[in-house]
Protein backbone atom coordinates (compact mmCIF):
# COMPACT_ATOMS: atom_id res chain seq x y z
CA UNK A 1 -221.11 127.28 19.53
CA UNK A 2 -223.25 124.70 21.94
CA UNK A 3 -224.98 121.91 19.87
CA UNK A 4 -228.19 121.39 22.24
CA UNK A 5 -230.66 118.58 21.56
CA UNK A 6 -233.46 120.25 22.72
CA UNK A 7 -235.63 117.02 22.96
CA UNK A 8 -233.07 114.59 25.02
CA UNK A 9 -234.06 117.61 27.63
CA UNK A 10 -237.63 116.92 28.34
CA UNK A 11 -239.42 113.98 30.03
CA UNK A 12 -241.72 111.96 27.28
CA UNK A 13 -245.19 111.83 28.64
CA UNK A 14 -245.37 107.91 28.07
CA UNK A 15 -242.14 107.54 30.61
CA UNK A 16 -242.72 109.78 32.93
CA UNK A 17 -246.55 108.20 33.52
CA UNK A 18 -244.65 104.75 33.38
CA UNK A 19 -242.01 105.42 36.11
CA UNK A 20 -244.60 106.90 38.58
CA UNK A 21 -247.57 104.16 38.29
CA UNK A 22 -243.86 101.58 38.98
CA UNK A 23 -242.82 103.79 42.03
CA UNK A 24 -247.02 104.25 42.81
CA UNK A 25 -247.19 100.00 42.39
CA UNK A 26 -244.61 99.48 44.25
CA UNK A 27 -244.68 101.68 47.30
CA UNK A 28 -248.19 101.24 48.16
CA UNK A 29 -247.50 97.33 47.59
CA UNK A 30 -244.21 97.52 50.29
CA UNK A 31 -246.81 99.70 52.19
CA UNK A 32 -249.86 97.09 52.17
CA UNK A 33 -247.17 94.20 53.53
CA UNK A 34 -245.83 95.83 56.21
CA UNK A 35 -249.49 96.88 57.36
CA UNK A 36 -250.62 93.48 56.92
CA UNK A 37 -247.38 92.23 58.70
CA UNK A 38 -247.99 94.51 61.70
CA UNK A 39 -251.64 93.44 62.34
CA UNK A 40 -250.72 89.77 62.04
CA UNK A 41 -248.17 90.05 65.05
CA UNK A 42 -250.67 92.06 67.00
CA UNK A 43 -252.89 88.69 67.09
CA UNK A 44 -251.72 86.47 69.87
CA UNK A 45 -252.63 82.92 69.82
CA UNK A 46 -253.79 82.00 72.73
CA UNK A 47 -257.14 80.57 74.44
CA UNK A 48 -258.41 83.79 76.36
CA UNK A 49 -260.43 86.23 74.94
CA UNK A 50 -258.30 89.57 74.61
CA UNK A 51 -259.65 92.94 76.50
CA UNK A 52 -261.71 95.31 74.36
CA UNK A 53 -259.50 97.88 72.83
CA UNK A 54 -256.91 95.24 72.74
CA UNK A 55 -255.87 93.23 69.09
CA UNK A 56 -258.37 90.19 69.28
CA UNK A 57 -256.69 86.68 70.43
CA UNK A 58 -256.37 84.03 67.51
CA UNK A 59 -258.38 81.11 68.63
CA UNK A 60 -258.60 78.75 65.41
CA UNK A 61 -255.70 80.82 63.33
CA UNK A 62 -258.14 81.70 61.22
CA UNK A 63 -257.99 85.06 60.99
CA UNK A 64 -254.54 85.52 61.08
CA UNK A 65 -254.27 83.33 57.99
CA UNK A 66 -256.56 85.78 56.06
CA UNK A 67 -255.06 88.82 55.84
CA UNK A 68 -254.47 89.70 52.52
CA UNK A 69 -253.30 93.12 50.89
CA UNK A 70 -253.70 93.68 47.05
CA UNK A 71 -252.96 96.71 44.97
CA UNK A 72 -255.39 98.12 42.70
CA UNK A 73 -254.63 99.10 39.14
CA UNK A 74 -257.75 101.06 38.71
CA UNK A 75 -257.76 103.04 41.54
CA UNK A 76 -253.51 103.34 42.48
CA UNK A 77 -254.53 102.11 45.99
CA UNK A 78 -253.77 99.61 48.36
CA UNK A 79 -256.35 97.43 50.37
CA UNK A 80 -255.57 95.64 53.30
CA UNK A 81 -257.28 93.76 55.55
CA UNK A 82 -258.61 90.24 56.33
CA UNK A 83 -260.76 88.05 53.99
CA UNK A 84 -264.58 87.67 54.62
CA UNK A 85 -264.51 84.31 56.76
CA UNK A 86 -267.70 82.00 56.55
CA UNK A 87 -266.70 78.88 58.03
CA UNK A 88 -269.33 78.26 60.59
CA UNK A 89 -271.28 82.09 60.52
CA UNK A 90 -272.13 84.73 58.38
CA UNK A 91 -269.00 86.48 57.87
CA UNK A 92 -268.76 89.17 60.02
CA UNK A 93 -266.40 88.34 62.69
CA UNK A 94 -263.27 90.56 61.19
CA UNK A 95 -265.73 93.84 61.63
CA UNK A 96 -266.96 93.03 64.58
CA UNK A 97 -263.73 92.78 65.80
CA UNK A 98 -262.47 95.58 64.41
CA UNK A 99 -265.07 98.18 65.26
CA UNK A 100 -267.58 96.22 67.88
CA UNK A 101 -271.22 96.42 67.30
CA UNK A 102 -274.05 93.84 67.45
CA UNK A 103 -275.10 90.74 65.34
CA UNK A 104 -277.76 87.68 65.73
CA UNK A 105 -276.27 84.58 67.14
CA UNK A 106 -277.79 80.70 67.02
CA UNK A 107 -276.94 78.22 69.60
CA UNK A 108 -278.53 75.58 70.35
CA UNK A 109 -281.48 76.05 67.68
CA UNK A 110 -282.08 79.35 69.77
CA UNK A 111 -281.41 83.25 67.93
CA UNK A 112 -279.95 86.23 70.42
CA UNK A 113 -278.63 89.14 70.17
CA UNK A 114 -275.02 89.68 70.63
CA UNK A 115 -272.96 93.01 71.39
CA UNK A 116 -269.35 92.94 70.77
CA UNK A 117 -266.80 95.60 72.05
CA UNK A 118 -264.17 96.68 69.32
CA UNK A 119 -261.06 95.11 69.16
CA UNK A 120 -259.13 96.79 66.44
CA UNK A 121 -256.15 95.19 64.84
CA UNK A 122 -255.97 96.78 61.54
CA UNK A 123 -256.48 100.41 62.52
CA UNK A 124 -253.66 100.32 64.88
CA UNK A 125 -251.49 98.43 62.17
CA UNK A 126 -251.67 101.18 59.39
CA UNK A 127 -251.05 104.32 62.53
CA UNK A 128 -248.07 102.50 63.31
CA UNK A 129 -247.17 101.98 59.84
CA UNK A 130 -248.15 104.98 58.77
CA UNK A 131 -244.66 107.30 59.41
CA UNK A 132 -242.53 105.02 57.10
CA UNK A 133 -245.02 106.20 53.99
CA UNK A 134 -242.56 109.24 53.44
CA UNK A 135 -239.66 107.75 53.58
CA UNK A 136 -240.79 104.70 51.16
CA UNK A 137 -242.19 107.52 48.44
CA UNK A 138 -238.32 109.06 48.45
CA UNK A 139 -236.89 108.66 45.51
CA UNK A 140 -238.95 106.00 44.17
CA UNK A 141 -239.65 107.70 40.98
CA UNK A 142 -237.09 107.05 38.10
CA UNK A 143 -237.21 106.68 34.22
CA UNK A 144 -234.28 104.34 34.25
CA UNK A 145 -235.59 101.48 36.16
């Protein structure tokens, strides 16, 4: 007769939740540095102003320095993208690069208007990143890690 340990057979809830939210950690984390890697090398450092629809030049460094990527617990996600810089504005120069749009200038004690044409470097980043996602989620879940 076959002894069978019926309970050896079937995943514990507890391990099983453990070895995915690893794989889950890990995956998207691999994920968010290669994305993060990708845009980086898309900014050129140079003095000219790039061409709309173009990854934005890197003038000071600045924004090539700040982008971050960070995994969060609470929501099993990844966020990338570049840091809210202040340093002489408000802020929103990684948006307006990104998608474009308009924003209040001062120079010289005088406010205008400004339009800016998108220059998307993170966008193009995570489409180009975006086909290695299967490949990373293969076999990345196991109880015996």
């Amino acid at each position: 007769m076959i002894d069978i340990n019926v309970k050896k057979m079937f995943f514990t809830s507890r391990a099983v939740l453990s070895a995915t939210d690893r794989a889950t950690r890990r995956v998207l984390s691999r994920f968010g540095a290669y994305v993060r890697r990708t845009a980086k090398s898309s900014i050129r450092k140079r003095k000219r102003i790039s061409s709309p629809g173009k990854p934005p030049s890197s003038h000071t460094g600045l924004l090539k320095r700040f982008i971050f990527f960070g995994y969060d617990r609470a929501r099993r996600s990844v966020v990338i993208g570049p840091a809210r810089l202040t340093q002489g504005g408000r802020g929103d120069a990684p948006s307006l690069l990104e998608y474009g749009g308009t924003t209040a200038l001062k120079t010289r004690g005088k406010r205008k208007r400004a339009r800016f044409r998108a220059r998307p470097y993170m966008g193009p980043a995570m489409e180009k990143e975006r086909p290695k996602l299967p490949q990373m989620w293969r076999d990345s879940v196991s109880a015996t890690r």
